[in-house]
Protein backbone atom coordinates (compact mmCIF):
# COMPACT_ATOMS: atom_id res chain seq x y z
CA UNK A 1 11.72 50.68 26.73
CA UNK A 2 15.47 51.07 26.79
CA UNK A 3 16.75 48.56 24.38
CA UNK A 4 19.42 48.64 22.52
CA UNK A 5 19.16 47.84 18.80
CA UNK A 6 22.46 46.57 17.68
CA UNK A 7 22.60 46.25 13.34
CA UNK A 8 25.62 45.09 12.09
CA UNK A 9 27.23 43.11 14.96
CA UNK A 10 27.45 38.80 15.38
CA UNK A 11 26.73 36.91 18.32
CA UNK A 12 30.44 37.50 18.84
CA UNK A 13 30.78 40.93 19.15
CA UNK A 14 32.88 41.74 16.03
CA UNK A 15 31.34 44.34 14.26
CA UNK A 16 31.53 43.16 10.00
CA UNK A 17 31.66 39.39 10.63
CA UNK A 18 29.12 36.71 9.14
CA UNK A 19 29.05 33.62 10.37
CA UNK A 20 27.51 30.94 7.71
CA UNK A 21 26.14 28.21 8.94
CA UNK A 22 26.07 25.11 6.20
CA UNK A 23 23.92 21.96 6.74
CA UNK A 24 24.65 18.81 5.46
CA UNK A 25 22.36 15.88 5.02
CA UNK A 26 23.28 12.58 5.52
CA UNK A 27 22.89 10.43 2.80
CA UNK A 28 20.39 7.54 3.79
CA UNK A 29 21.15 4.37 1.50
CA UNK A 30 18.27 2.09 0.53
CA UNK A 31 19.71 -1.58 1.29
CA UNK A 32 20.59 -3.64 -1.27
CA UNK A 33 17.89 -5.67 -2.20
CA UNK A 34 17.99 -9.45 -2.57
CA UNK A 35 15.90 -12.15 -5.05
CA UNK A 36 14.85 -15.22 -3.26
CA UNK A 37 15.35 -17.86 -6.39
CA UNK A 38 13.94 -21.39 -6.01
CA UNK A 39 15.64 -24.25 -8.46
CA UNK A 40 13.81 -26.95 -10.08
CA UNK A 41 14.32 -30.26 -9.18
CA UNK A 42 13.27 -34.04 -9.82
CA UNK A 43 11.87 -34.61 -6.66
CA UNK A 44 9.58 -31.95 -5.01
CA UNK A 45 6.22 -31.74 -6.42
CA UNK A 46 4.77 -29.09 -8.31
CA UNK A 47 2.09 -28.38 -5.79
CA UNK A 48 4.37 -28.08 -3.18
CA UNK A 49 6.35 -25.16 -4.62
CA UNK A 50 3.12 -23.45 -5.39
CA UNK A 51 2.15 -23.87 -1.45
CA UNK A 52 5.44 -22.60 -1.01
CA UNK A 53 5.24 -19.52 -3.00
CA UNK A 54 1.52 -18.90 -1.60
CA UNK A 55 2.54 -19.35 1.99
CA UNK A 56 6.08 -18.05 2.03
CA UNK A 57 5.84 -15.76 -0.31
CA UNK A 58 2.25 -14.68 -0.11
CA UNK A 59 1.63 -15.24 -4.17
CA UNK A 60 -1.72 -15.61 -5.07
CA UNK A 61 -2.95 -18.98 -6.32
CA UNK A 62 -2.39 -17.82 -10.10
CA UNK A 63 0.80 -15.98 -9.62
CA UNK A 64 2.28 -18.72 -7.63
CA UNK A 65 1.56 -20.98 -10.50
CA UNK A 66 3.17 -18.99 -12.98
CA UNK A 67 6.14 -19.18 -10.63
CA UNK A 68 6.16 -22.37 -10.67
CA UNK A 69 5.55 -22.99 -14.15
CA UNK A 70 8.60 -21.07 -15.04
CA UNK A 71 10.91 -22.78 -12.19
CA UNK A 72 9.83 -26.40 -14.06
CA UNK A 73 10.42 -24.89 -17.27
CA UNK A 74 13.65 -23.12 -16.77
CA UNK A 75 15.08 -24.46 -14.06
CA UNK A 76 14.71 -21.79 -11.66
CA UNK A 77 12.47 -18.92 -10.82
CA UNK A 78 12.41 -15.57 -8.43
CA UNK A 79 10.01 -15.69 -6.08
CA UNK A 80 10.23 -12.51 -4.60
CA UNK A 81 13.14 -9.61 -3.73
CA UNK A 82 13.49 -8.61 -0.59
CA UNK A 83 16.03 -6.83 2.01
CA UNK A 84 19.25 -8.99 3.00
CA UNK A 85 17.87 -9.84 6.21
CA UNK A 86 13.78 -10.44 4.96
CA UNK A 87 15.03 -12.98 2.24
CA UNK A 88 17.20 -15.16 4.51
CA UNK A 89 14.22 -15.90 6.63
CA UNK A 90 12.03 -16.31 3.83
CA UNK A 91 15.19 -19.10 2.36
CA UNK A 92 15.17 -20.74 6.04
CA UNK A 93 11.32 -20.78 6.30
CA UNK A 94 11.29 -22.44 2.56
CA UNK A 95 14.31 -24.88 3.74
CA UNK A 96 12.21 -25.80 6.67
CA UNK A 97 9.03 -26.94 5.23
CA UNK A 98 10.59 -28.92 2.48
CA UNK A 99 13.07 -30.55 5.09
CA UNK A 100 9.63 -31.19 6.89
CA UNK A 101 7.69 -32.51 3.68
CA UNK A 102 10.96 -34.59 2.43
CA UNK A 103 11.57 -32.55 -0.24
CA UNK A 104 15.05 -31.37 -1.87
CA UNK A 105 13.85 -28.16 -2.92
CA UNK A 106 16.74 -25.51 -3.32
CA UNK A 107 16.54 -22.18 -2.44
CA UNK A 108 19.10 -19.58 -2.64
CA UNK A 109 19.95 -15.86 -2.62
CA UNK A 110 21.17 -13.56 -4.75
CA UNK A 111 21.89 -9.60 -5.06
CA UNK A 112 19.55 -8.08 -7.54
């Protein structure tokens, strides 16, 4: 019952004076993204790329092929784009079963 209304005066006490209060957002960067190329060579079999790019990569069976079909025919292929971090383990897991299989397949990174 005996408040005080107060119009006109800050937090501060200073009768006339606004205080603005600004936000500002922090600017979130996607990461760069990064395509996980395989190269053709002489050596590794066609079916084992397509393994590869259905285990690895999780390509279906047709997709996989197509993959494939373009790394034989052009010499190398994307098979898939990923963050920095996701595409080096997918380059170490396909440098691990080919090592294991006696293959030479290459596989390298590069930004998109």
């Amino acid at each position: 019952m005996g408040r005080k209304e107060d119009h006109g005066r800050s937090e501060g006490g200073t009768r006339g004076q606004e205080q603005t209060l600004t936000r500002t957002r922090a600017r979130i960067e996607s990461p760069r993204p990064y395509k996980v190329l395989l190269h053709n060579d002489d050596y590794t079999t066609m079916d084992f790329v397509v393994k590869v790019l259905e285990t690895v990569f999780h390509h279906g069976p047709a997709e996989a092929t197509r993959i494939m079909l373009l790394v034989h025919r052009t010499g190398i292929g994307v098979a898939g784009v990923f963050t920095r971090e996701v595409a080096e383990e997918r380059l170490h897991q396909v440098e691990q079963l080919a090592e294991a299989e006696g293959f030479p397949l290459l596989c390298s990174l590069e930004p998109e």
